[in-house]
N, C-alpha and C. Protein backbone atom coordinates (compact mmCIF):
# COMPACT_ATOMS: atom_id res chain seq x y z
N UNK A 1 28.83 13.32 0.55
CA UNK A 1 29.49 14.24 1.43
C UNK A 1 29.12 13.89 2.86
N UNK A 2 30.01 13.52 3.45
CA UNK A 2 29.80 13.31 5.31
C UNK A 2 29.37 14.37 5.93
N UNK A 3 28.83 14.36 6.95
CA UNK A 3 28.27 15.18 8.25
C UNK A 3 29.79 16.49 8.40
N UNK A 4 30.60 15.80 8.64
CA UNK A 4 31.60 16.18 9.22
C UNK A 4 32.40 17.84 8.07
N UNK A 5 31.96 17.11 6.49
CA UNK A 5 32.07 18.67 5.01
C UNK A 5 30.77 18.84 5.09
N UNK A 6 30.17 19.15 5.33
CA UNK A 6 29.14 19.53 5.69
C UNK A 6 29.27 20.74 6.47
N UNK A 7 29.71 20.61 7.67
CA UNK A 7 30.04 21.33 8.42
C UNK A 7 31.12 22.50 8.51
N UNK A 8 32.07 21.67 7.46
CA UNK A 8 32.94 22.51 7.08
C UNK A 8 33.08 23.63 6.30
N UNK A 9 32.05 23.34 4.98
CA UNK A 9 31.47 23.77 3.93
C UNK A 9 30.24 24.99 4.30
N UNK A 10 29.70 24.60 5.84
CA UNK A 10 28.80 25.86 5.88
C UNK A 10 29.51 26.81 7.06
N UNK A 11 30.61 26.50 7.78
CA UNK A 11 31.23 27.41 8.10
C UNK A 11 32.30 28.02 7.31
N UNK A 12 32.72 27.12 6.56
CA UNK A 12 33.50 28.40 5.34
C UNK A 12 32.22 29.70 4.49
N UNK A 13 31.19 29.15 4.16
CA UNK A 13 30.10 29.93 3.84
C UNK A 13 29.94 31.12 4.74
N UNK A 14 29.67 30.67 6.16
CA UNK A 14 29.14 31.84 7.05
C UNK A 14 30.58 32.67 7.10
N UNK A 15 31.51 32.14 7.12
CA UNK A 15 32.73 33.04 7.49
C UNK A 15 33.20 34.27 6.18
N UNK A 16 32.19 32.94 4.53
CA UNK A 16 32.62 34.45 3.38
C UNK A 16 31.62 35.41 4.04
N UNK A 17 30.39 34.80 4.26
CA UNK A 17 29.79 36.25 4.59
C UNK A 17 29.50 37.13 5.25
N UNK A 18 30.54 36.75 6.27
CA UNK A 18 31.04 37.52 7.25
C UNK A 18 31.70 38.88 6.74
N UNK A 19 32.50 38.28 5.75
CA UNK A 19 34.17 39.25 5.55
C UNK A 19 33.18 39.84 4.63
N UNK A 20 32.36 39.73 3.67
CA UNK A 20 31.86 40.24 2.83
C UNK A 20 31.26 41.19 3.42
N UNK A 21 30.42 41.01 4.43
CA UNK A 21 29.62 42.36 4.57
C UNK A 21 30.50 43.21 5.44
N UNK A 22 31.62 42.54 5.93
CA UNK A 22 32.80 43.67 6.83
C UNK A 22 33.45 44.66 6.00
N UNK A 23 33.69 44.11 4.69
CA UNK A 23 33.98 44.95 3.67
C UNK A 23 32.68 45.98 3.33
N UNK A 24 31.76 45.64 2.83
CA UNK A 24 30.61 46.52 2.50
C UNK A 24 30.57 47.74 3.56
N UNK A 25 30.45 47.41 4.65
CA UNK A 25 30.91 47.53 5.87
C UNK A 25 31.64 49.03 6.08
N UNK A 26 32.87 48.38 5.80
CA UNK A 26 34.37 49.34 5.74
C UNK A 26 34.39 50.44 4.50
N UNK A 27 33.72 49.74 3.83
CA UNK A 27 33.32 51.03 2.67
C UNK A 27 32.45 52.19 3.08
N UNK A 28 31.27 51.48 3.03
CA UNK A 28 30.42 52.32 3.31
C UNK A 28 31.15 53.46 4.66
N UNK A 29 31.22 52.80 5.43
CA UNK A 29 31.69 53.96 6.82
C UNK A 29 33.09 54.98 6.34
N UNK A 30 34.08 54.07 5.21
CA UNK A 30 34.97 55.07 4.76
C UNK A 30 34.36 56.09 3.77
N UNK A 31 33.63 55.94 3.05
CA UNK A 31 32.59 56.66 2.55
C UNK A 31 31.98 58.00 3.27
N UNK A 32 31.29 57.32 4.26
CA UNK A 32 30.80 59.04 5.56
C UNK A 32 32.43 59.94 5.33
N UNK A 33 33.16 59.35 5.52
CA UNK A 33 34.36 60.64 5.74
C UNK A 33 35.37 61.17 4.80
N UNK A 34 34.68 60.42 3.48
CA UNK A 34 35.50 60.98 1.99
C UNK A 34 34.79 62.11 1.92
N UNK A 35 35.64 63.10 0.88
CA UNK A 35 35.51 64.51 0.26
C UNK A 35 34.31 63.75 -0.71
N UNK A 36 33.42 64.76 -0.69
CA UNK A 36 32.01 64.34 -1.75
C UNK A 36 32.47 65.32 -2.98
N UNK A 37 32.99 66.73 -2.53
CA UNK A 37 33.30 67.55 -3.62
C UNK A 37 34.21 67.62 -4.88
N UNK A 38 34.33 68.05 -5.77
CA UNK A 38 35.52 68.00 -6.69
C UNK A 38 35.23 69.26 -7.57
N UNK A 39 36.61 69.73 -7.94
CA UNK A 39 36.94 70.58 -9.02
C UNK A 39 37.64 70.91 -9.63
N UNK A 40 37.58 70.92 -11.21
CA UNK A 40 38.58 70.54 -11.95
C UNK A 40 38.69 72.32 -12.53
N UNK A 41 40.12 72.75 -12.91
CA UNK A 41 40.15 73.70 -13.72
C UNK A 41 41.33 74.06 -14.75
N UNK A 42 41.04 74.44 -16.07
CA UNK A 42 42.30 74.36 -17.20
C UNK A 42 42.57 75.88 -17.28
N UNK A 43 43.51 76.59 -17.88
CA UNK A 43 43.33 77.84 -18.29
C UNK A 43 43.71 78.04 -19.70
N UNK A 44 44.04 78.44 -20.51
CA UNK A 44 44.73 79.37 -21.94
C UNK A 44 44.70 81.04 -21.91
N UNK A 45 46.23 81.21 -22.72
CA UNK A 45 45.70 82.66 -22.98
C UNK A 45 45.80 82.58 -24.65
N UNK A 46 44.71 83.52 -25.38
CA UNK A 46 44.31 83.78 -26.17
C UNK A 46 44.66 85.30 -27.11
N UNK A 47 44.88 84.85 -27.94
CA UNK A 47 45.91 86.08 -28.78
C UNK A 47 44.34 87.23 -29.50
N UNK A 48 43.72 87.25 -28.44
CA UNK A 48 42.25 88.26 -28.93
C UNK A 48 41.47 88.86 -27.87
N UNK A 49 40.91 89.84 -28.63
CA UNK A 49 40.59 90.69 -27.14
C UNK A 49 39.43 90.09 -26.65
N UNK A 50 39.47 90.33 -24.96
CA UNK A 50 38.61 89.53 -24.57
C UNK A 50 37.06 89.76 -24.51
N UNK A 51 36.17 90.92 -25.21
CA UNK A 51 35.19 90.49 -25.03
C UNK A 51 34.91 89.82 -27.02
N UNK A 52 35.56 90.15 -27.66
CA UNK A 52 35.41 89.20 -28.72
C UNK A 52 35.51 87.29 -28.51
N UNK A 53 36.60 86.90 -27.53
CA UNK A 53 36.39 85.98 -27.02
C UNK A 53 35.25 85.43 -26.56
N UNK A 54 34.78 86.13 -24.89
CA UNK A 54 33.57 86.09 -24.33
C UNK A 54 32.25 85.70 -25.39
N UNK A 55 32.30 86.55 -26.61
CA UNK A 55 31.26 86.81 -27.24
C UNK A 55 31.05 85.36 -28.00
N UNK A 56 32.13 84.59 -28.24
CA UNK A 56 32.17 83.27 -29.21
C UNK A 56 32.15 82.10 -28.29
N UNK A 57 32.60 82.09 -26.69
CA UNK A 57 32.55 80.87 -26.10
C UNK A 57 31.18 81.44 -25.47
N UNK A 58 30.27 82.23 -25.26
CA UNK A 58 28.61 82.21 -24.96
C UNK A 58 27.87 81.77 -25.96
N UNK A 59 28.05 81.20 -26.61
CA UNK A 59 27.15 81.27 -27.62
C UNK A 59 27.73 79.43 -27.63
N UNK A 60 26.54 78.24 -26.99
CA UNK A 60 27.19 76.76 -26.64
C UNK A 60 27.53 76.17 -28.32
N UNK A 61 26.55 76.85 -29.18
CA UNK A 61 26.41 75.98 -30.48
C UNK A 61 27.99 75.63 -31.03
N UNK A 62 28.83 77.00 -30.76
CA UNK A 62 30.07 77.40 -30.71
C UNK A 62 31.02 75.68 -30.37
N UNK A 63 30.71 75.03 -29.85
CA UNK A 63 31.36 74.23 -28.75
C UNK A 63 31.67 73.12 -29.81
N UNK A 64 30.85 72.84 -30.95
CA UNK A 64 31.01 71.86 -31.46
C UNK A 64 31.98 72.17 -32.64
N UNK A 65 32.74 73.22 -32.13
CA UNK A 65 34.35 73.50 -33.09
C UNK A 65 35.24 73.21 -31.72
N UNK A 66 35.07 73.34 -30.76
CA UNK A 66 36.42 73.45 -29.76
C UNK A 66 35.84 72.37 -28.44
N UNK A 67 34.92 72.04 -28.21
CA UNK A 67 34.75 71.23 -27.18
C UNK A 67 35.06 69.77 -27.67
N UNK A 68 36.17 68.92 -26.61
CA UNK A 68 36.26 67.59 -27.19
C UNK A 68 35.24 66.64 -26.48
N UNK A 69 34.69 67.03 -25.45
CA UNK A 69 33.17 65.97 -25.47
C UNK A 69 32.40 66.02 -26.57
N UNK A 70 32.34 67.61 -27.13
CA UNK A 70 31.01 67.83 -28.43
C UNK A 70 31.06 67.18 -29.62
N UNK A 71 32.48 66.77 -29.75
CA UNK A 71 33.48 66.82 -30.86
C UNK A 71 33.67 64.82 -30.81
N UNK A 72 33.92 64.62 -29.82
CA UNK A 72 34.10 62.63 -29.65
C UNK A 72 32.60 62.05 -30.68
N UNK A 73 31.37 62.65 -30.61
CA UNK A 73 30.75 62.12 -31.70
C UNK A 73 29.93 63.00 -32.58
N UNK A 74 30.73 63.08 -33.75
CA UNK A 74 29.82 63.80 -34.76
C UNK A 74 28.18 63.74 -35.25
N UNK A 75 28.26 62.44 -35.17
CA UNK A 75 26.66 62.37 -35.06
C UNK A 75 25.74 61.91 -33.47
N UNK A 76 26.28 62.66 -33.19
CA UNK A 76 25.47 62.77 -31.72
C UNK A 76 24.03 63.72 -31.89
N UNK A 77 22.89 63.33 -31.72
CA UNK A 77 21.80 64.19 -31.96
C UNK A 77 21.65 65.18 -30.87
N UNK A 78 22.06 66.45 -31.37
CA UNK A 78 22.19 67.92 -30.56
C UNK A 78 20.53 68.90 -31.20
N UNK A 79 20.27 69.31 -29.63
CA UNK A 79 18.60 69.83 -29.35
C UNK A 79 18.81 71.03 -29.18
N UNK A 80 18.69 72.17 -29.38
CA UNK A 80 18.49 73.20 -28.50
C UNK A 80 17.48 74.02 -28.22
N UNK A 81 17.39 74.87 -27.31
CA UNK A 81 16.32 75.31 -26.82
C UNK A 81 16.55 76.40 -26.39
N UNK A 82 15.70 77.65 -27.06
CA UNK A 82 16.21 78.75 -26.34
C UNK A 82 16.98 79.73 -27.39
N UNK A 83 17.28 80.84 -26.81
CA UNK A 83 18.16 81.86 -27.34
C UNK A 83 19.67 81.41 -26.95
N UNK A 84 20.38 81.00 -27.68
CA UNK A 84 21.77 80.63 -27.27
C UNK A 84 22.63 82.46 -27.23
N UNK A 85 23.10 81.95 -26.02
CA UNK A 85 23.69 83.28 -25.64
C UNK A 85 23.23 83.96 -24.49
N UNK A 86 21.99 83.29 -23.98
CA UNK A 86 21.40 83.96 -22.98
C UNK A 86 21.25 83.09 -22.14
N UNK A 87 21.05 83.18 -20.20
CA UNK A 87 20.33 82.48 -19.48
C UNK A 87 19.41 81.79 -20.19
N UNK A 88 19.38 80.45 -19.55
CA UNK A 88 18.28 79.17 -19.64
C UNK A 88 17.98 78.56 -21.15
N UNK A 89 19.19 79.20 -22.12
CA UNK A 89 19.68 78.41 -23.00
C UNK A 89 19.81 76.95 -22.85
N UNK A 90 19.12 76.16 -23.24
CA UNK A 90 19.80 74.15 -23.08
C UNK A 90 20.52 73.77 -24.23
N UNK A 91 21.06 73.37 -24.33
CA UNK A 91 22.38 72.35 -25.43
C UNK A 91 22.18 71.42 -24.61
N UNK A 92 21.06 69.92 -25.69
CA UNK A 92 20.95 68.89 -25.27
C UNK A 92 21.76 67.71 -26.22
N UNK A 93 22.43 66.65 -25.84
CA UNK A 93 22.91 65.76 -26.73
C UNK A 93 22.34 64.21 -26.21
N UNK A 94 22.38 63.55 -27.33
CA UNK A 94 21.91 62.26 -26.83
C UNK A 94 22.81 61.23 -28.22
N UNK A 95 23.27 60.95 -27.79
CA UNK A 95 24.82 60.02 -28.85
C UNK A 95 24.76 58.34 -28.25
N UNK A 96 24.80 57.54 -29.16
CA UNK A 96 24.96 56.11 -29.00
C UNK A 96 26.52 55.69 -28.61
N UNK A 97 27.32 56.90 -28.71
CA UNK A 97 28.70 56.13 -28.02
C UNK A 97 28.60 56.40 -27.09
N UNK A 98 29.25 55.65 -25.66
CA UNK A 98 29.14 55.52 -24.56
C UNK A 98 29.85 56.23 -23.57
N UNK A 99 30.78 56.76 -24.01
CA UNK A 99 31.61 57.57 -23.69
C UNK A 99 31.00 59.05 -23.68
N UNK A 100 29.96 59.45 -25.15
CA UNK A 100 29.09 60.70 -25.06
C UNK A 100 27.88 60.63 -24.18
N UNK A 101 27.16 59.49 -24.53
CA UNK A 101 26.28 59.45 -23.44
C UNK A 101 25.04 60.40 -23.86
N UNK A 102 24.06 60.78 -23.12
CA UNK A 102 22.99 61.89 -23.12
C UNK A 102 22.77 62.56 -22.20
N UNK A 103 22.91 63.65 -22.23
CA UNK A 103 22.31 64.81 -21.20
C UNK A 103 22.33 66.32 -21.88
N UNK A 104 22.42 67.73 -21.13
CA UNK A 104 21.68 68.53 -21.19
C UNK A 104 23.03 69.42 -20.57
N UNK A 105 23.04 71.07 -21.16
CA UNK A 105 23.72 72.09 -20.06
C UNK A 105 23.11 73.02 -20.64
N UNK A 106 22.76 73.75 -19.24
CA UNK A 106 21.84 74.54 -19.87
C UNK A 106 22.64 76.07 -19.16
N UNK A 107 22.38 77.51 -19.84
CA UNK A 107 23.54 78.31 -19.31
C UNK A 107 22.45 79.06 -18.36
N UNK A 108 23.16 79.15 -16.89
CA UNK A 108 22.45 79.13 -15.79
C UNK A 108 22.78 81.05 -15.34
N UNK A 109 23.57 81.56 -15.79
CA UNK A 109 24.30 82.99 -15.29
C UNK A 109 25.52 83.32 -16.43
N UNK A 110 25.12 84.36 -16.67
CA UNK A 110 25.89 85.25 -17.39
C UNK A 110 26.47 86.75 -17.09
N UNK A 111 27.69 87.05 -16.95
CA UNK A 111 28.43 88.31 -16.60
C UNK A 111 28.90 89.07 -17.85
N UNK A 112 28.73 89.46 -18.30
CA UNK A 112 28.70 89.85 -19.97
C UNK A 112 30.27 90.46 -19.77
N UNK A 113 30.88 89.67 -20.87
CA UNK A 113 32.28 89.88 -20.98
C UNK A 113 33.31 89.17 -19.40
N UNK A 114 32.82 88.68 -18.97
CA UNK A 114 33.28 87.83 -17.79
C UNK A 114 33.23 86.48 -17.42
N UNK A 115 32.18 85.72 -17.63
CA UNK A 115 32.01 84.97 -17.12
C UNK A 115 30.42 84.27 -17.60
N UNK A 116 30.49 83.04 -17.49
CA UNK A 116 29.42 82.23 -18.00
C UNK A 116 29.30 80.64 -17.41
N UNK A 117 28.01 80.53 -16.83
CA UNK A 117 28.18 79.45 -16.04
C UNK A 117 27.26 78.71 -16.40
N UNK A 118 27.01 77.40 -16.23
CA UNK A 118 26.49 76.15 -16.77
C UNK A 118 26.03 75.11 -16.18
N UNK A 119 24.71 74.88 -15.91
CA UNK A 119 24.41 73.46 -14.89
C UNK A 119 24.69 72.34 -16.00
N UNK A 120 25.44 71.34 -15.87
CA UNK A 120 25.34 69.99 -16.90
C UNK A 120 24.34 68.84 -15.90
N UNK A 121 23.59 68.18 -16.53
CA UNK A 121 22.55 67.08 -16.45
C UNK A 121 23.22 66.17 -17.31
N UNK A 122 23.01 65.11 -16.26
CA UNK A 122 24.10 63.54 -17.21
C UNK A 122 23.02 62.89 -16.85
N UNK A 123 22.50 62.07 -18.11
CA UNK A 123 21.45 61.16 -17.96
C UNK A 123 22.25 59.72 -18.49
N UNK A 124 22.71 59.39 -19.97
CA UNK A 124 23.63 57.96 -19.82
C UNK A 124 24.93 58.54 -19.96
N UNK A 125 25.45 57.74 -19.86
CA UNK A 125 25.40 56.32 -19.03
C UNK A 125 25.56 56.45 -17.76
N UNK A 126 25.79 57.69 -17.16
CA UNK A 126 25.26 57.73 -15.33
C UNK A 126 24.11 59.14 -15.49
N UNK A 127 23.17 58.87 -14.14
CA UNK A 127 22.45 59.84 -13.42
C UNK A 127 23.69 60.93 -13.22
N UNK A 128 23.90 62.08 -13.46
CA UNK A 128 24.31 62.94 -12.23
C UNK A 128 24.30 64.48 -12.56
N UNK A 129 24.92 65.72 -11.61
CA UNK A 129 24.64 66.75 -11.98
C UNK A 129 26.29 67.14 -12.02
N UNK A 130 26.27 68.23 -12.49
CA UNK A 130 27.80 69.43 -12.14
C UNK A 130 27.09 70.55 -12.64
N UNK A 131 28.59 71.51 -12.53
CA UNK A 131 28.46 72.68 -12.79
C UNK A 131 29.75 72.69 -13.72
N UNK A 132 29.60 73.75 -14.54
CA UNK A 132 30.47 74.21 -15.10
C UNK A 132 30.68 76.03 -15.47
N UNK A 133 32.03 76.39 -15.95
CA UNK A 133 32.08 77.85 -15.94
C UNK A 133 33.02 78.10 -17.05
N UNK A 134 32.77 79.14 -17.46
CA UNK A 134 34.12 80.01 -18.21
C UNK A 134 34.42 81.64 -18.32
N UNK A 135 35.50 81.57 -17.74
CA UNK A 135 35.77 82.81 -17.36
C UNK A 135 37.00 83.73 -18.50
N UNK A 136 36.49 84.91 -18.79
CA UNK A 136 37.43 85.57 -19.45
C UNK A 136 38.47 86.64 -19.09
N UNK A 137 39.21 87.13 -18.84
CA UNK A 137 39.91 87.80 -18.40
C UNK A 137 41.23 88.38 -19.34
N UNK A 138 41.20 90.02 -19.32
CA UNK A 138 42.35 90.61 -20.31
C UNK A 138 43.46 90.57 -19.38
N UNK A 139 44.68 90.37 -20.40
CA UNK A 139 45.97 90.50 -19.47
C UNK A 139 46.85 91.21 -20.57
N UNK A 140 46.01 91.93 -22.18
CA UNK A 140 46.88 93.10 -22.36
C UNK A 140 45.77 93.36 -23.43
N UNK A 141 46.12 93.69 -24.65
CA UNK A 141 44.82 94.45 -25.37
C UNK A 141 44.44 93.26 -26.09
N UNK A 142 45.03 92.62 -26.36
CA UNK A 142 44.95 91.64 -27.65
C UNK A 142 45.37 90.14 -26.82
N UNK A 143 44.85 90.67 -25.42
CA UNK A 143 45.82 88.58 -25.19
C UNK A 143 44.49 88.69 -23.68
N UNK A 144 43.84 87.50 -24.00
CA UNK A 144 42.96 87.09 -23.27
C UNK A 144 42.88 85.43 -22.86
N UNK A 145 43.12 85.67 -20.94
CA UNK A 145 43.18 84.52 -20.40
C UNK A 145 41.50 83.97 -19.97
N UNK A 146 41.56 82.89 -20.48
CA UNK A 146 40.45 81.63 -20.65
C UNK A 146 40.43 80.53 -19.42
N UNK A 147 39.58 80.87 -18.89
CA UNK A 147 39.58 79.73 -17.41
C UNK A 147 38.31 78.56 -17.76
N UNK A 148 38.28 77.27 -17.44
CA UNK A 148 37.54 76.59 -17.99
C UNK A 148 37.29 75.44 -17.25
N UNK A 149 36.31 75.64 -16.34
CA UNK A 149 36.11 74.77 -14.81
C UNK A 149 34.85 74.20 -14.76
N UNK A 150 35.00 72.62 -13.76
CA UNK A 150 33.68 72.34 -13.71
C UNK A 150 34.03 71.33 -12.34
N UNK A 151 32.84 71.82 -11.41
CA UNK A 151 32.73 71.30 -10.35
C UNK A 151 31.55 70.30 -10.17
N UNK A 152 31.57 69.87 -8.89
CA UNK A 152 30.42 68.80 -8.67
C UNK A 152 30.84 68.26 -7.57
N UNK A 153 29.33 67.58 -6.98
CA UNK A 153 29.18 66.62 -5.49
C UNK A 153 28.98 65.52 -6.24
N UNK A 154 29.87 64.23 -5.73
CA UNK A 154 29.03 62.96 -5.80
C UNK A 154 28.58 62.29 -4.49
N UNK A 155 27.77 61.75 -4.77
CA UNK A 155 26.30 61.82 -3.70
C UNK A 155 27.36 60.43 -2.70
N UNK A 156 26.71 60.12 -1.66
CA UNK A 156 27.24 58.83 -0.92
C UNK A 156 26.27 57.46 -1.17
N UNK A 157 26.81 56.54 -1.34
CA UNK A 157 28.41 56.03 -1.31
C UNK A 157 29.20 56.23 -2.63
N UNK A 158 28.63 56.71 -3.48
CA UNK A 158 29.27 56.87 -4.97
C UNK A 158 30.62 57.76 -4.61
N UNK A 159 30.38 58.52 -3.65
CA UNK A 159 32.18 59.24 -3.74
C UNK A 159 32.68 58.67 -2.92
N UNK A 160 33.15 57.66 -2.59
CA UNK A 160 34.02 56.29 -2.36
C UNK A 160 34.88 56.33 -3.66
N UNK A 161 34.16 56.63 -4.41
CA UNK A 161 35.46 56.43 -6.16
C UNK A 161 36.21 57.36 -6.10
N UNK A 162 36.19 58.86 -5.56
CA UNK A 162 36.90 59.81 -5.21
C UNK A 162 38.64 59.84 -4.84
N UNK A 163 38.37 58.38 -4.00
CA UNK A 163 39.49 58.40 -3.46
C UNK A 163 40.28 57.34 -4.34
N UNK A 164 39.87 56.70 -5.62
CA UNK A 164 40.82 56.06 -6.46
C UNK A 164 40.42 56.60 -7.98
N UNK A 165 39.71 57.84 -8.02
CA UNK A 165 39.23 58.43 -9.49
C UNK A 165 40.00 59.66 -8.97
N UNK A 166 41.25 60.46 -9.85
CA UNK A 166 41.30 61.81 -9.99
C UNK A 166 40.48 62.20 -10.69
N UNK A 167 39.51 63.31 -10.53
CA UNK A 167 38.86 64.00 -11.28
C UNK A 167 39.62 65.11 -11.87
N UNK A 168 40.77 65.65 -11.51
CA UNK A 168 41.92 66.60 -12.14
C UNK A 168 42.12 65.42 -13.54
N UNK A 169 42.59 64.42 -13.45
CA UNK A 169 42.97 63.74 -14.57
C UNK A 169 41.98 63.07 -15.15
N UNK A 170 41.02 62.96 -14.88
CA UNK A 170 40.15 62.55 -15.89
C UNK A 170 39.45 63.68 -16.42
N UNK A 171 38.89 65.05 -16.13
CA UNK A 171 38.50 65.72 -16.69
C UNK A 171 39.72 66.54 -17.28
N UNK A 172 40.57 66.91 -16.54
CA UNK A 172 41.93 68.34 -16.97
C UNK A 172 42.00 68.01 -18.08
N UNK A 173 42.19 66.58 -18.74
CA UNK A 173 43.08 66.41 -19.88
C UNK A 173 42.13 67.03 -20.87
N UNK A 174 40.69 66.44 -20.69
CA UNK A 174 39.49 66.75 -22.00
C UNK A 174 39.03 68.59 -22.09
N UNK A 175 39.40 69.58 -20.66
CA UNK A 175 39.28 70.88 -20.76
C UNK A 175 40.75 71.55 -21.64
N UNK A 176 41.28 71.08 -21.47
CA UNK A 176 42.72 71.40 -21.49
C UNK A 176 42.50 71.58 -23.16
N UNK A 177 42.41 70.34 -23.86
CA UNK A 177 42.41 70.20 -25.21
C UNK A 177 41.23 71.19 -26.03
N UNK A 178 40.34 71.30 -25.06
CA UNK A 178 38.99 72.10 -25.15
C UNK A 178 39.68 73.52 -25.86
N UNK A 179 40.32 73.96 -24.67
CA UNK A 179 41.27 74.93 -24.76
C UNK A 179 42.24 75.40 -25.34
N UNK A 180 42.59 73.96 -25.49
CA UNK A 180 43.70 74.41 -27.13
C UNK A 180 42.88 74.47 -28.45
N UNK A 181 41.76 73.55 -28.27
CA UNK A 181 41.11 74.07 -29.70
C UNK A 181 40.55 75.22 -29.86
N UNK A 182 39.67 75.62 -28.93
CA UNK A 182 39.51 77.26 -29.00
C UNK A 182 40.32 78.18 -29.09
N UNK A 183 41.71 78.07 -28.81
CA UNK A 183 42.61 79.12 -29.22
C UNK A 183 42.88 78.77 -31.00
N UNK A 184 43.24 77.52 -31.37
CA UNK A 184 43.31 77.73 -32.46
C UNK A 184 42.17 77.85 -33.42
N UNK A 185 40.94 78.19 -33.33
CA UNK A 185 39.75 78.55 -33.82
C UNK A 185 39.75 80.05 -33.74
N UNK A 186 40.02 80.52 -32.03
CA UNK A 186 39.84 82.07 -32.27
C UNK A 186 41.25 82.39 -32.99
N UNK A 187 42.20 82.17 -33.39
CA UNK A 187 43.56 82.98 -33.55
C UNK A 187 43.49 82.43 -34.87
N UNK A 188 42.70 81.67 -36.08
CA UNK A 188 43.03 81.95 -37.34
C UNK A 188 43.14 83.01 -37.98
């Protein structure tokens, strides 16, 4: 190789890593000014009164008839801890498919016949936290609407994915179905 590719060869070099870190760069700074927040929410109404409802989605053990995360692996090794039904209840899972992953929700607040809320802990296959909720609400004697939400921050630069990840469509679809299975569980 002559003097002359030589030269050529280490200014094509300095110039990738130029653009390379202009990109890193351009991320990162588009990053400072993305939305960190997100929140996803499904609803159903339910042919049962609502604190009989309330009374079957507090209780997490419940989940592994109508939740389709609980439900993607049957033999997922499920922990619990606690009085299920009450604050600081944990429902822990730890599953070899990758898609289930391992972590923890533990029920953080309870409104008896209203409402029930949930810190989730994601340990694999990512670190991270959310929240989650479910809310009950009558809209006649026998027909009860089901709200079924879960929010969360992702930290910076990780919510950079924000702006090419819907979190409406990647979570809506898996609450949604959540939701249809619990209606057809409570309405046999």
């Amino acid at each position: 190789m002559g003097h002359n590719q030589t030269q050529t060869t280490v200014k094509i070099v300095k110039y990738l890593v130029i653009a390379i870190m202009a990109v890193i760069a351009l991320v990162l700074v588009t990053a400072i000014f993305t939305k960190r927040d997100y929140a996803v929410e499904r609803e159903i109404t339910i042919a049962k009164p609502k604190q009989d409802v309330y009374n079957y989605i507090k209780l997490l053990r419940n989940q592994v008839h109508y939740s389709k995360w609980v439900m993607m692996d049957p033999n997922a090794k499920m922990d619990y801890t606690g009085t299920d039904g009450t604050v600081g209840f944990v429902s822990a899972w730890d599953s070899e498919n990758k898609k289930v992953g391992k972590g923890s929700q533990t029920i953080t607040k309870l409104a008896d016949g209203e409402r029930m809320d949930l810190g989730i802990h994601f340990i694999k296959p990512f670190e991270g936290t959310a929240n989650a909720y479910m809310t009950t609400e009558s809209v006649a004697d026998n027909q009860t609407k089901v709200k079924w939400g879960f929010t969360g921050t992702m930290k910076y630069p990780m919510n950079i994915m924000l702006l090419c990840m819907h979190m409406d469509d990647a979570i809506g679809g898996d609450l949604q179905t959540g939701l249809n299975n619990l209606k057809g569980v409570l309405e046999k």
